[in-house]
C-alpha atoms as a PDB file:
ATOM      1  CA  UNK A   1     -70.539-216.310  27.801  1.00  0.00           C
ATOM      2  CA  UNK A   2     -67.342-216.677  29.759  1.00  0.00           C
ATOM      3  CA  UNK A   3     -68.076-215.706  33.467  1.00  0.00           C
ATOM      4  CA  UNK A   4     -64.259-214.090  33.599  1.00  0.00           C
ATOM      5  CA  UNK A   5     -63.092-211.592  31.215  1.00  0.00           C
ATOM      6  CA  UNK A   6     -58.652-210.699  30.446  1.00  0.00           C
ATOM      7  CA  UNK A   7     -59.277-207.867  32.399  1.00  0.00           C
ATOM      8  CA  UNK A   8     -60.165-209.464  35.823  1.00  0.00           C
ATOM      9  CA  UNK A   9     -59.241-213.547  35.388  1.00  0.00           C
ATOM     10  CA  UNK A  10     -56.196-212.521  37.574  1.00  0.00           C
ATOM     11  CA  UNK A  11     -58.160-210.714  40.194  1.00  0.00           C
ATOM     12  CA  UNK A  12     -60.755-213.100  40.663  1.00  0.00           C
ATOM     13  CA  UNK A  13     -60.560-216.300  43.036  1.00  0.00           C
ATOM     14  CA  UNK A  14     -58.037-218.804  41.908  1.00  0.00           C
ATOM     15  CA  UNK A  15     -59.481-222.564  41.145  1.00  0.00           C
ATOM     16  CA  UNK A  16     -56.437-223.589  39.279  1.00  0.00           C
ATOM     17  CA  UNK A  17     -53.496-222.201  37.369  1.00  0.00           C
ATOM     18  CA  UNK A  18     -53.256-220.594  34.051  1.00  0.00           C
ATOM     19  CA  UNK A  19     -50.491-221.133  31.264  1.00  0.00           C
ATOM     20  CA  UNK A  20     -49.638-220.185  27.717  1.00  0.00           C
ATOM     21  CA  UNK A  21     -47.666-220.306  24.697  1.00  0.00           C
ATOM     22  CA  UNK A  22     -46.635-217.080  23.767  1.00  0.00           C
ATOM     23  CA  UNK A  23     -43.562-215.534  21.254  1.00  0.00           C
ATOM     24  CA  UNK A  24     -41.647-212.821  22.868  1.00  0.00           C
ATOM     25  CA  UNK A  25     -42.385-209.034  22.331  1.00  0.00           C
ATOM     26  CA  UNK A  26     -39.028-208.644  21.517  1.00  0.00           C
ATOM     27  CA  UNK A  27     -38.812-209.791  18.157  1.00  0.00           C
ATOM     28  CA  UNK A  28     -35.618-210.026  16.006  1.00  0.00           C
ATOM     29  CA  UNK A  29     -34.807-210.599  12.271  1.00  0.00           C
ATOM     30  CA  UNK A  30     -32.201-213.516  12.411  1.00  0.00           C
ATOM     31  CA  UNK A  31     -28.658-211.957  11.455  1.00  0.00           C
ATOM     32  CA  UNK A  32     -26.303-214.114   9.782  1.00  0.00           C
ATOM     33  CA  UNK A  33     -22.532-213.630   8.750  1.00  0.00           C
ATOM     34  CA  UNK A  34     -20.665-216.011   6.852  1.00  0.00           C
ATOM     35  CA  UNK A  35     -16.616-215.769   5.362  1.00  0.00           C
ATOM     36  CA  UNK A  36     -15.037-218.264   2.953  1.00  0.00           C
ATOM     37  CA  UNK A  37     -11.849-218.876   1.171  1.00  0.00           C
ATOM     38  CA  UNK A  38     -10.469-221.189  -0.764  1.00  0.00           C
ATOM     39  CA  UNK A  39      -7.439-222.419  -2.951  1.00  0.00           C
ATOM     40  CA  UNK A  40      -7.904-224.680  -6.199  1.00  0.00           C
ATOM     41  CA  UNK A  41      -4.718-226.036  -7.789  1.00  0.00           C
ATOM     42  CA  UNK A  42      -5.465-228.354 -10.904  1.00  0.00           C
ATOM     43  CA  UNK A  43      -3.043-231.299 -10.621  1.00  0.00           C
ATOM     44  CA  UNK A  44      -3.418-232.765 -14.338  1.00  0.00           C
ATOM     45  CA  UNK A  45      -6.497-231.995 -17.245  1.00  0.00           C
ATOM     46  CA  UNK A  46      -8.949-233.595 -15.164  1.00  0.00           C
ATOM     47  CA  UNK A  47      -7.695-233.663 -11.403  1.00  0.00           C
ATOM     48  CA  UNK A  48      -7.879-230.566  -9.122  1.00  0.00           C
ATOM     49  CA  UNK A  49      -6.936-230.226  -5.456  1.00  0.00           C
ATOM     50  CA  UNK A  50      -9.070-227.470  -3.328  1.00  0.00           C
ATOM     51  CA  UNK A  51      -8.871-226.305   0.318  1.00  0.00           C
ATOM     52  CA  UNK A  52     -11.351-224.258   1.651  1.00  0.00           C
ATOM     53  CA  UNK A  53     -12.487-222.366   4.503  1.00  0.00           C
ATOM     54  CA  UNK A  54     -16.472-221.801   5.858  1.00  0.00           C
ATOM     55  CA  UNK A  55     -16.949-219.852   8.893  1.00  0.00           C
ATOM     56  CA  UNK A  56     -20.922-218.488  10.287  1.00  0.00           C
ATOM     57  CA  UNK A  57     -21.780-216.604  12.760  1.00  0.00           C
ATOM     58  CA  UNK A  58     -25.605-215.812  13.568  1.00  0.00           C
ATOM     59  CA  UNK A  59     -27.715-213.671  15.930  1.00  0.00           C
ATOM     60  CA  UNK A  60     -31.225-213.785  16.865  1.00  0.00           C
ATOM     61  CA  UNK A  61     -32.293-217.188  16.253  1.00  0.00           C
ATOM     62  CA  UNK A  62     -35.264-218.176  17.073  1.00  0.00           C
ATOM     63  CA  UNK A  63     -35.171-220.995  20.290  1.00  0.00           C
ATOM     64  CA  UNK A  64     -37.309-222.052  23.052  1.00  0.00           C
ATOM     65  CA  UNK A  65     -37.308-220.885  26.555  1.00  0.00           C
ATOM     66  CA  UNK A  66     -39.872-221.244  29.572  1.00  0.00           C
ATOM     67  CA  UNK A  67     -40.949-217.686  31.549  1.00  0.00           C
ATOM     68  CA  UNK A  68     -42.745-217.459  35.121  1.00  0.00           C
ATOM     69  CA  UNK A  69     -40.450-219.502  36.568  1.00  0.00           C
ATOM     70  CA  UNK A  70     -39.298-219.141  40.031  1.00  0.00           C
ATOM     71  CA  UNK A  71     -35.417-219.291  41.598  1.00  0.00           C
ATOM     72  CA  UNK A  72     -34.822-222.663  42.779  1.00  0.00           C
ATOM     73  CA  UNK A  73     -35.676-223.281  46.928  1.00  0.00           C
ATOM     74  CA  UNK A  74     -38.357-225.292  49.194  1.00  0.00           C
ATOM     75  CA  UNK A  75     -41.416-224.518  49.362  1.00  0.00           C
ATOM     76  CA  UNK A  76     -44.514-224.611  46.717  1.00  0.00           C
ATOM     77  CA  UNK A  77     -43.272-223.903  43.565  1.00  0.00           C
ATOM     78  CA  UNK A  78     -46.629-221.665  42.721  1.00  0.00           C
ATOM     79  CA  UNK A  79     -46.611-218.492  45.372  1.00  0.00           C
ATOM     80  CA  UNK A  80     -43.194-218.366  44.449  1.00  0.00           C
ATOM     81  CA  UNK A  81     -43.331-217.692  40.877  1.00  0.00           C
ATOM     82  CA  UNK A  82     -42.507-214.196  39.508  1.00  0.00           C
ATOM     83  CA  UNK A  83     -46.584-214.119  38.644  1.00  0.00           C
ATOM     84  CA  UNK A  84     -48.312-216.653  41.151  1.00  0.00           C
ATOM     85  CA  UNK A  85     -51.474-216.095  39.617  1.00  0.00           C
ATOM     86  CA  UNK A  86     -50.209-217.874  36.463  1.00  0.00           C
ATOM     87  CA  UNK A  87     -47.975-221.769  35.924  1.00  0.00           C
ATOM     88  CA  UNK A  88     -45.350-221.576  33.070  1.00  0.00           C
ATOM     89  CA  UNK A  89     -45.361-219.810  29.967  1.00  0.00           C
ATOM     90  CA  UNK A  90     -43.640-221.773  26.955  1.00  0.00           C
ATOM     91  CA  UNK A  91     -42.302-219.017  24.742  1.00  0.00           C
ATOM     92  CA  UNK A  92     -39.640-218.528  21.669  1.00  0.00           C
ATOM     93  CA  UNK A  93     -37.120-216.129  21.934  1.00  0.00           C
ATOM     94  CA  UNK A  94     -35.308-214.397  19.410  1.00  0.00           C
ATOM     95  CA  UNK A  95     -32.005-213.963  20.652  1.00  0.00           C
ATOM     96  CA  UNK A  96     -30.208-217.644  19.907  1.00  0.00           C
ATOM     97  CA  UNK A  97     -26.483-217.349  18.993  1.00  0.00           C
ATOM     98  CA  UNK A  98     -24.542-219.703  16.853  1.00  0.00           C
ATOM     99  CA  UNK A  99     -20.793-219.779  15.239  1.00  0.00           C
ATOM    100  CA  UNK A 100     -19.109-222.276  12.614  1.00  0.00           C
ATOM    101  CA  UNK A 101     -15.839-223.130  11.471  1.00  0.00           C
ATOM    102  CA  UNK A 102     -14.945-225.948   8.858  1.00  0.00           C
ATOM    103  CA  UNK A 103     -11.907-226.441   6.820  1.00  0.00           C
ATOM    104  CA  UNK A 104     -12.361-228.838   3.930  1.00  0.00           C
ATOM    105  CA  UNK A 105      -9.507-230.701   2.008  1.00  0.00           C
ATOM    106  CA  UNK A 106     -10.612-232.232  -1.029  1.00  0.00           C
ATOM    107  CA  UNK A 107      -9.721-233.663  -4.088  1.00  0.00           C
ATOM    108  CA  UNK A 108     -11.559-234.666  -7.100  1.00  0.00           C
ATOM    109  CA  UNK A 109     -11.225-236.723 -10.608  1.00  0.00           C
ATOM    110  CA  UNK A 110     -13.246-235.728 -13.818  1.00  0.00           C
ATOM    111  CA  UNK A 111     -14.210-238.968 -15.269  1.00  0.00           C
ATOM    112  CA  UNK A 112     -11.475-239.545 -17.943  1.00  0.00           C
ATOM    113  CA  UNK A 113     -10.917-242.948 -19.333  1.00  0.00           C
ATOM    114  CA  UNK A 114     -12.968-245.218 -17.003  1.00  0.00           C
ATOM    115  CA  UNK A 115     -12.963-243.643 -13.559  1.00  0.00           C
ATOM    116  CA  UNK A 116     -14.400-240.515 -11.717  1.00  0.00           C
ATOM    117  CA  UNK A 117     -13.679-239.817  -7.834  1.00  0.00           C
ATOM    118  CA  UNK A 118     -14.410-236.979  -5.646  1.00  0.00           C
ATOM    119  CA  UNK A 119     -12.870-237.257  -1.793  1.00  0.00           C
ATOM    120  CA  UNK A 120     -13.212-234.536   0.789  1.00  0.00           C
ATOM    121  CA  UNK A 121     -12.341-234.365   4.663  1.00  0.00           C
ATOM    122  CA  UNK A 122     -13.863-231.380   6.835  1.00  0.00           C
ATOM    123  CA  UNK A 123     -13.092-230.442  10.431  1.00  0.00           C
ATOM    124  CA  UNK A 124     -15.053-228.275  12.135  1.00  0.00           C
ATOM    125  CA  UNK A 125     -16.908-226.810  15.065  1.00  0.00           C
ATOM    126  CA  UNK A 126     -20.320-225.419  15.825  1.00  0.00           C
ATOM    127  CA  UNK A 127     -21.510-223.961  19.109  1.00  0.00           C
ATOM    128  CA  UNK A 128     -24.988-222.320  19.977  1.00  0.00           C
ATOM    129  CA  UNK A 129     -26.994-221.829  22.744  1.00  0.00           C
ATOM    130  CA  UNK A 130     -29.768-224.260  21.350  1.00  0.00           C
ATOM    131  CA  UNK A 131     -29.519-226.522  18.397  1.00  0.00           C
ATOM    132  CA  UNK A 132     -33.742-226.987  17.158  1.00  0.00           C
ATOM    133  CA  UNK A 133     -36.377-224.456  18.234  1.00  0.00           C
ATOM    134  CA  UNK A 134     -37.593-227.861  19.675  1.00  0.00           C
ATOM    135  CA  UNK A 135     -36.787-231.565  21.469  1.00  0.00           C
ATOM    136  CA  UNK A 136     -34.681-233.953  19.909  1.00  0.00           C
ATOM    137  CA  UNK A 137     -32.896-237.144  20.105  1.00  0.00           C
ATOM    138  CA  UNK A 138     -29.955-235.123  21.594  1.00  0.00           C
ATOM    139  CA  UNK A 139     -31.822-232.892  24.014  1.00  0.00           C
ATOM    140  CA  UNK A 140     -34.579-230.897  25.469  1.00  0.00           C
ATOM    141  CA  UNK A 141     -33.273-227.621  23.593  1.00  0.00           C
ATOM    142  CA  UNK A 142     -35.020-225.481  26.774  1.00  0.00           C
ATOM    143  CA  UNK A 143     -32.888-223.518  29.348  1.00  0.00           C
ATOM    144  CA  UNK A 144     -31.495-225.657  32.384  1.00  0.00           C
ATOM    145  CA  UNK A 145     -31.443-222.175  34.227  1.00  0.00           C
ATOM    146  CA  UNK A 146     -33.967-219.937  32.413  1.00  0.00           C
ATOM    147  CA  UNK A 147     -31.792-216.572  33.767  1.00  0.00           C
ATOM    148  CA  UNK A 148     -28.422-217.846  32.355  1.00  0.00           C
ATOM    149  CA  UNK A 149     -28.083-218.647  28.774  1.00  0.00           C
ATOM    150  CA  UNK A 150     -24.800-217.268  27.165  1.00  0.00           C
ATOM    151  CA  UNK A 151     -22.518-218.423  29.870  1.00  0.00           C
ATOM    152  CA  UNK A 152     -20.348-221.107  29.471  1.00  0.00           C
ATOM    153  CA  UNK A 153     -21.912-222.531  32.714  1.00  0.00           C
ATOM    154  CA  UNK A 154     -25.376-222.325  31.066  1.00  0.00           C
ATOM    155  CA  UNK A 155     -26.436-223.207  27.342  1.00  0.00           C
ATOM    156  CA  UNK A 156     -23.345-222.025  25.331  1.00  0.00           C
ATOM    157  CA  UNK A 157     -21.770-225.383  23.635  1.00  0.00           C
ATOM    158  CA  UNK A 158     -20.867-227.548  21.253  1.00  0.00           C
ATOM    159  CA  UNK A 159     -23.819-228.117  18.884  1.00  0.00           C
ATOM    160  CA  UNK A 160     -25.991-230.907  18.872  1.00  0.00           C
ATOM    161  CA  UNK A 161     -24.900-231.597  14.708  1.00  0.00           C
ATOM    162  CA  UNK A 162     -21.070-230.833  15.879  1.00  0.00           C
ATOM    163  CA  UNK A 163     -19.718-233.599  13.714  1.00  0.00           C
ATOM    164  CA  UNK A 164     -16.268-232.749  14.071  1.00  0.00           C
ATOM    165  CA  UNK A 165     -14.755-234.875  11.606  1.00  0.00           C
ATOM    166  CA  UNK A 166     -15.908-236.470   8.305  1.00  0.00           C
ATOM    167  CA  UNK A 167     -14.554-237.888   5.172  1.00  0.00           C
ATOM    168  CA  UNK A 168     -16.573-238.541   2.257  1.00  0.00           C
ATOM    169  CA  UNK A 169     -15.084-241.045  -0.814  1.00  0.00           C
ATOM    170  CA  UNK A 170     -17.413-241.311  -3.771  1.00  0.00           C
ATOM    171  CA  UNK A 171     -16.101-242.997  -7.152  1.00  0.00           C
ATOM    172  CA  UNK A 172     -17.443-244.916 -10.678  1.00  0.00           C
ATOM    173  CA  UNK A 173     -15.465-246.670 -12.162  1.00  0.00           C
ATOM    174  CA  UNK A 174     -16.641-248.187 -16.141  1.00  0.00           C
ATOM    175  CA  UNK A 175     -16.675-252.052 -16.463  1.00  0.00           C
ATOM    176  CA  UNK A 176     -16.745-254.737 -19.316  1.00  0.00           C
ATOM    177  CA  UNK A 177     -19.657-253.970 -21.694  1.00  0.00           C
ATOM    178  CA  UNK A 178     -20.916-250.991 -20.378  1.00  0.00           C
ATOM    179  CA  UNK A 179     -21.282-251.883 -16.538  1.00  0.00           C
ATOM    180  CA  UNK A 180     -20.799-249.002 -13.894  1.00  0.00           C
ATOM    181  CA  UNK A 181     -19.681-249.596 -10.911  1.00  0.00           C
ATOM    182  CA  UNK A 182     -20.474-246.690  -8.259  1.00  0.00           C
ATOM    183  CA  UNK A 183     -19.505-246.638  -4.245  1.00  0.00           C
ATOM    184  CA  UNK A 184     -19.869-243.939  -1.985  1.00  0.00           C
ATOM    185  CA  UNK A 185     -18.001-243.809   1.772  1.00  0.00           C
ATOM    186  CA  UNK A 186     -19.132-241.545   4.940  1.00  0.00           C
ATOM    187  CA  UNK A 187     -17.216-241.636   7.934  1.00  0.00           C
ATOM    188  CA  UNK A 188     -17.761-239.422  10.668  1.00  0.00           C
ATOM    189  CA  UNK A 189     -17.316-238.685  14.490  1.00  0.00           C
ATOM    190  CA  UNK A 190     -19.896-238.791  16.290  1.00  0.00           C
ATOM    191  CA  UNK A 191     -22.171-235.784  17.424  1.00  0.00           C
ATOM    192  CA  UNK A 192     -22.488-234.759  21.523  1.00  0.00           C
ATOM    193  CA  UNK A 193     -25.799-234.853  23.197  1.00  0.00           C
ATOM    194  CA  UNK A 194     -26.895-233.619  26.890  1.00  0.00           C
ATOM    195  CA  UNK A 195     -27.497-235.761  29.933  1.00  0.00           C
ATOM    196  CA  UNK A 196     -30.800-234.262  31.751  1.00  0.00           C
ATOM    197  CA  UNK A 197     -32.445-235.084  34.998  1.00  0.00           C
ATOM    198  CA  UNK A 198     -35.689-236.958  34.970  1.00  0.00           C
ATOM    199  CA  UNK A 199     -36.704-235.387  38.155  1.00  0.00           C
ATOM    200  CA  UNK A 200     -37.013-231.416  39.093  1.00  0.00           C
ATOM    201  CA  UNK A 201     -34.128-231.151  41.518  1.00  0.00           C
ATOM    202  CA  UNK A 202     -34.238-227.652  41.866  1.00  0.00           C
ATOM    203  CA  UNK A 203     -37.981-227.304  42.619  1.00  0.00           C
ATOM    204  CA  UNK A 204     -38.667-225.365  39.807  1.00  0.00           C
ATOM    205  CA  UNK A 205     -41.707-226.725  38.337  1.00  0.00           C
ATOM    206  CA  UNK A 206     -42.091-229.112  34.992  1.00  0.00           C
ATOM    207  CA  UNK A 207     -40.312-227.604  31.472  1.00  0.00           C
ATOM    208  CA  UNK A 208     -36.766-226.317  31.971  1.00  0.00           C
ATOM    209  CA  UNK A 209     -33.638-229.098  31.524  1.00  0.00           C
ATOM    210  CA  UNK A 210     -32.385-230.124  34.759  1.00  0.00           C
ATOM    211  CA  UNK A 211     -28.956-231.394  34.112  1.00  0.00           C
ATOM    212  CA  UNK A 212     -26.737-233.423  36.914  1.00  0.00           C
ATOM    213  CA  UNK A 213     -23.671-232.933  38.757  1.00  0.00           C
ATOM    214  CA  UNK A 214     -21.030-233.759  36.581  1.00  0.00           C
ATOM    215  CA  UNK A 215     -17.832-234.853  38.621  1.00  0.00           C
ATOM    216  CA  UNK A 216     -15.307-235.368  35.399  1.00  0.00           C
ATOM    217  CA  UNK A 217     -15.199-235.953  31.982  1.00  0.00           C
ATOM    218  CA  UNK A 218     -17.880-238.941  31.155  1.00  0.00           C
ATOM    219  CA  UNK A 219     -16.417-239.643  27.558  1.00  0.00           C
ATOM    220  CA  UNK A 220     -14.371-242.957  27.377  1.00  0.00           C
ATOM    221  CA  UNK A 221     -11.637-244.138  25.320  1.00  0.00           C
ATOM    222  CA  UNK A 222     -12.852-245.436  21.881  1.00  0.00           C
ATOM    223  CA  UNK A 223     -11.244-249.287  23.021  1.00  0.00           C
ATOM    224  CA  UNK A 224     -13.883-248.784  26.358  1.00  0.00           C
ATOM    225  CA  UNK A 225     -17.157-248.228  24.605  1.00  0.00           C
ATOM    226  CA  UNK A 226     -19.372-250.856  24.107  1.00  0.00           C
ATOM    227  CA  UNK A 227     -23.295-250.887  24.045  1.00  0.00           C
ATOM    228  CA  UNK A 228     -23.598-251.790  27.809  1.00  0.00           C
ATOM    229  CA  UNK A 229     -21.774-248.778  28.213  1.00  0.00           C
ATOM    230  CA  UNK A 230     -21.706-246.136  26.124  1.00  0.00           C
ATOM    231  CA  UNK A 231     -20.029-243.466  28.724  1.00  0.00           C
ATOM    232  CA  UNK A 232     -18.906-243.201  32.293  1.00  0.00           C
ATOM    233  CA  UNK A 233     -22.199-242.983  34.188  1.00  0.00           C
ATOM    234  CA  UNK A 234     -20.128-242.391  37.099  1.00  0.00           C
ATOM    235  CA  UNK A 235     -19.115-239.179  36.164  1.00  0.00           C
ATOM    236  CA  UNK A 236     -22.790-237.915  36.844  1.00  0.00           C
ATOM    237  CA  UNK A 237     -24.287-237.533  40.606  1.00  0.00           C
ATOM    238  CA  UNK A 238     -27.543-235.983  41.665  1.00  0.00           C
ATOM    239  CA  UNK A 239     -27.147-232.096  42.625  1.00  0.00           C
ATOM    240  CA  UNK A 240     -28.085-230.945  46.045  1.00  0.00           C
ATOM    241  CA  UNK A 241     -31.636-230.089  46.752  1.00  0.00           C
ATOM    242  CA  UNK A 242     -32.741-226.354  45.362  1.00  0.00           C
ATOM    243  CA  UNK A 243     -29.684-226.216  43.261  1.00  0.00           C
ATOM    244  CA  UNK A 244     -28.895-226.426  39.279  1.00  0.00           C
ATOM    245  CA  UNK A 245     -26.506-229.519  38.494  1.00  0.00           C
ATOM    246  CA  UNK A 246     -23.105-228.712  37.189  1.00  0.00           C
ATOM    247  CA  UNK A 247     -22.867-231.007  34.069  1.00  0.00           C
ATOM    248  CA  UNK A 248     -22.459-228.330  31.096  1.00  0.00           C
ATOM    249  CA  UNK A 249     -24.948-229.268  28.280  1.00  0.00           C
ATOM    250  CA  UNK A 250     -23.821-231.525  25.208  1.00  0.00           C
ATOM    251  CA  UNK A 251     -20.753-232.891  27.237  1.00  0.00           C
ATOM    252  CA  UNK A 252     -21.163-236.422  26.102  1.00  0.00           C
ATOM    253  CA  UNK A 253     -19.909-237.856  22.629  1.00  0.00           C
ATOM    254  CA  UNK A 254     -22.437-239.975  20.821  1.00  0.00           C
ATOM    255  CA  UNK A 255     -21.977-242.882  18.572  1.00  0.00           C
ATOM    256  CA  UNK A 256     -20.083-242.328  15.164  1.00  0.00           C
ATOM    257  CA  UNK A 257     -21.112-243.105  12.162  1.00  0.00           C
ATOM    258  CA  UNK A 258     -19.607-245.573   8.416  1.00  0.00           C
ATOM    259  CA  UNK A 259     -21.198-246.518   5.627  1.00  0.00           C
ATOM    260  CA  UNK A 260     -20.743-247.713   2.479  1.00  0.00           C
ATOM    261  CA  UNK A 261     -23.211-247.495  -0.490  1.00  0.00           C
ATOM    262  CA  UNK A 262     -22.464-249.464  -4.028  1.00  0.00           C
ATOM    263  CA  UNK A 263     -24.120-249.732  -6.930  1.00  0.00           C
ATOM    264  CA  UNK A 264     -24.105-251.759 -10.153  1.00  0.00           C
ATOM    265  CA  UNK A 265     -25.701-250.381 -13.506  1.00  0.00           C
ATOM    266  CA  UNK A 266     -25.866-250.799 -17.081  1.00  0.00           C
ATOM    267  CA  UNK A 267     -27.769-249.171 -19.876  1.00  0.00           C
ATOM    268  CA  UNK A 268     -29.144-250.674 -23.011  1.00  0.00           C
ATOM    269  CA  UNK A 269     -29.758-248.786 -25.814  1.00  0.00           C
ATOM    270  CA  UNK A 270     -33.458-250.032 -27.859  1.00  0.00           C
ATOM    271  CA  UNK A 271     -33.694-247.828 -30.706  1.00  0.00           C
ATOM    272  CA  UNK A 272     -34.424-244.195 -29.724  1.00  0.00           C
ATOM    273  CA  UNK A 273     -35.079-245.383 -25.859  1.00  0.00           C
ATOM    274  CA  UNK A 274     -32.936-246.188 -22.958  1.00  0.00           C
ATOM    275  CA  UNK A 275     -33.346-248.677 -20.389  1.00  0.00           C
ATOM    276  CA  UNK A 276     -31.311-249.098 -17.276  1.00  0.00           C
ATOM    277  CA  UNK A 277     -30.686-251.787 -15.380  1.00  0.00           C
ATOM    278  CA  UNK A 278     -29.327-251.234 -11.495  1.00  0.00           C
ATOM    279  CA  UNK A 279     -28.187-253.301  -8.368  1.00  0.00           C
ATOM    280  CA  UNK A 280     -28.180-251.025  -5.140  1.00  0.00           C
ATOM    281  CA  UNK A 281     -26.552-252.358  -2.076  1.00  0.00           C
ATOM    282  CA  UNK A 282     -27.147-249.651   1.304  1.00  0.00           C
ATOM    283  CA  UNK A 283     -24.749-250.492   4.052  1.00  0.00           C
ATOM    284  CA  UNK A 284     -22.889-252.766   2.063  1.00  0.00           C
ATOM    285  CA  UNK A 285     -20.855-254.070   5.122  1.00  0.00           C
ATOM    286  CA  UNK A 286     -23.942-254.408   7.433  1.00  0.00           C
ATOM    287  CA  UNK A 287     -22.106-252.130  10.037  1.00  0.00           C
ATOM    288  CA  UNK A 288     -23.945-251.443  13.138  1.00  0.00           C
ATOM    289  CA  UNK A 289     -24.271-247.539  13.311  1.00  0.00           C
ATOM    290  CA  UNK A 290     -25.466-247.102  16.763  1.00  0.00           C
ATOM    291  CA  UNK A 291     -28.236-244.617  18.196  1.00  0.00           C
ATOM    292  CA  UNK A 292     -27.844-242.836  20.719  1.00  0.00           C
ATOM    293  CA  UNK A 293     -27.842-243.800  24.587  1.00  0.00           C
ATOM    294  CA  UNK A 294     -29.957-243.429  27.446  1.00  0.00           C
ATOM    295  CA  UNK A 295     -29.125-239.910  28.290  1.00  0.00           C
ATOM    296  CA  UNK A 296     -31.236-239.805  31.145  1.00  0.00           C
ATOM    297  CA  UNK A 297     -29.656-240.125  34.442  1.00  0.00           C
ATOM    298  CA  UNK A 298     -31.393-241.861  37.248  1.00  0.00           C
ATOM    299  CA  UNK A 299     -32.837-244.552  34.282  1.00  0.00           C
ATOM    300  CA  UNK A 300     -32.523-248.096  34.952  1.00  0.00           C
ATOM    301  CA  UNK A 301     -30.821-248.321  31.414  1.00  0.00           C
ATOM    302  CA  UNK A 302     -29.037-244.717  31.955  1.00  0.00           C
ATOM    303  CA  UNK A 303     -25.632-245.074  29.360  1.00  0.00           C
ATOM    304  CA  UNK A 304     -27.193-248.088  27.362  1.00  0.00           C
ATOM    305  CA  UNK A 305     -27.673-248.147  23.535  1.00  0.00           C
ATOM    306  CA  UNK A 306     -30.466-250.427  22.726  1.00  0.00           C
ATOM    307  CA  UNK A 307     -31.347-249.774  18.501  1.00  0.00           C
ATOM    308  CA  UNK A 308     -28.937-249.031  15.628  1.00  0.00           C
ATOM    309  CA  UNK A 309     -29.735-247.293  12.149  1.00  0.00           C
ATOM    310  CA  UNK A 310     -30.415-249.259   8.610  1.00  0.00           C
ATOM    311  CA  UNK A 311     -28.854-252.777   8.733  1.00  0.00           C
ATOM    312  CA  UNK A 312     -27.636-253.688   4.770  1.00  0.00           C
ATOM    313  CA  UNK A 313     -30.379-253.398   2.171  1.00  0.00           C
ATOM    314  CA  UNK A 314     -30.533-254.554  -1.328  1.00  0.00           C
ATOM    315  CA  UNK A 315     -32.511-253.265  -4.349  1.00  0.00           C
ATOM    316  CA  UNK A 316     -32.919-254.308  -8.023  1.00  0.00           C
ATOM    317  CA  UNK A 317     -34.168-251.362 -10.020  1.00  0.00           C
ATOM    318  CA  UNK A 318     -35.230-250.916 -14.356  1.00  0.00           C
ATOM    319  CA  UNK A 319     -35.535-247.549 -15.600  1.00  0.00           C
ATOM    320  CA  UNK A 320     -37.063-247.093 -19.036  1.00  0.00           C
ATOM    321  CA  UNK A 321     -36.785-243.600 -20.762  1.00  0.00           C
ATOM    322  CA  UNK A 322     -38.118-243.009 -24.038  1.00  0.00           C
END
């Protein structure tokens, strides 16, 4: 039997600190809105032009946050805690906000005669206050300053999947004897991500997002990004002691991204049965899509891109249906 019971664990002498997980009281149904438009115009039989419009806005998503955590200052971080008696509480709240907009131009080809295509281009923009109910490549998704959230000073920015431009080609085009030939093109900018602090600046204890200082805009020119250097580290400096740094989240551009996929296949018909023959080529130009960088600042290798995604790959494929 437990020598402590809920009632009196917080009344008895303390040997060590207590946390938890917990899911706020306050729980909400997420809310979403979402508008569209669009305009078709059919250019011949079997092409058709279309521009469109997607806009979503959403309240009470569900994202992380950290409570019992005390206002930044010297001192032990414990006794000053809103409940001393307890360390921090990881908890989800249900008040996350997000909004889209995307415009998408596109045209298309039915396949008539030998050829099919379908190209589209789509700007948009996506801002929340937390882009995964947990940690990704791009950031901690947890409060730098638990107590402001919505502010533009806080968590309110671009989102961590804001990929604010991409164009999409895909085509077949019909052969001699009954060889396809199929491509597909992605091109897009690249997505932002937040620089964080790998120390606790503020005195704050371990789980929010310290961010730095950040002095002026750390994106470079496209002609002045290389590996080495993927943004201006110089544009970040450690905050003062007891403070929150300045640096907004998701202020940095990553690394875009190109491909091209392509595809050879042929079908032969054996009586009543099919049987396909194919030729897939991923990354067909071997380009090097990069991964992010080193977003933490302080690192040794803080701005440095050291791995890339899927160099060219080649696969032979049969297919028999019957």
């Amino acid at each position: 039997m437990p020598a402590l019971q809920t009632r009196d664990i917080l009344t008895s002498q303390a040997t060590g600190t207590i946390g938890a997980s917990i899911m706020d009281y306050e729980y909400n149904v997420e809310y979403s809105q979402t508008w569209s438009g669009g305009f078709q115009y059919q250019l011949r039989p079997s092409m058709m032009i279309e521009a469109s419009y997607l806009g979503t806005w959403t309240l009470g998503a569900d994202n992380a946050t950290i409570r019992n955590v005390p206002e930044p200052g010297d001192g032990p971080i414990q006794s000053r805690r809103p409940i001393p008696q307890l360390s921090r509480i990881n908890a989800i709240r249900f008040d996350g906000k997000s909004i889209y907009h995307g415009l998408t131009l596109k045209a298309e080809r039915r396949f008539t005669g030998k050829q099919a295509f379908n190209v589209s281009y789509t700007i948009s923009q996506s801002k929340d206050d937390a882009s995964s109910p947990g940690p990704t490549e791009s950031e901690a998704n947890v409060p730098q300053n638990v107590r402001n959230i919505f502010d533009d000073s806080g968590e309110w920015a671009l989102s961590s999947f804001d990929h604010r431009h991409q164009f999409v080609a895909g085509g077949v085009y019909e052969l001699f004897g009954g060889l396809r030939a199929n491509a597909i093109l992605v091109v897009q900018s690249g997505a932002p991500f937040t620089v964080n602090l790998g120390v606790d600046r503020a005195n704050i204890g371990a789980g929010p997002a310290q961010r730095p200082d950040q002095l002026r805009d750390p994106n470079l020119a496209g002609g002045q990004r290389t590996p080495e250097r993927w943004f201006d580290t110089a544009a970040f400096a450690l905050p003062a002691a007891f403070t929150f740094g300045s640096a907004p989240r998701n202020s940095v551009r990553g690394p875009g991204f190109a491909n091209v996929d392509f595809a050879l296949a042929k079908t032969v018909t054996i009586g009543a049965s099919n049987l396909e023959l194919r030729w897939e080529v991923f990354n067909l130009l071997n380009r090097a899509n990069f991964d992010l960088p080193s977003r933490i600042f302080g690192n040794a290798n803080f701005g440095r891109i050291f791995s890339a995604k899927n160099p060219r790959e080649m696969q032979l494929g049969i297919r028999y249906s019957f």
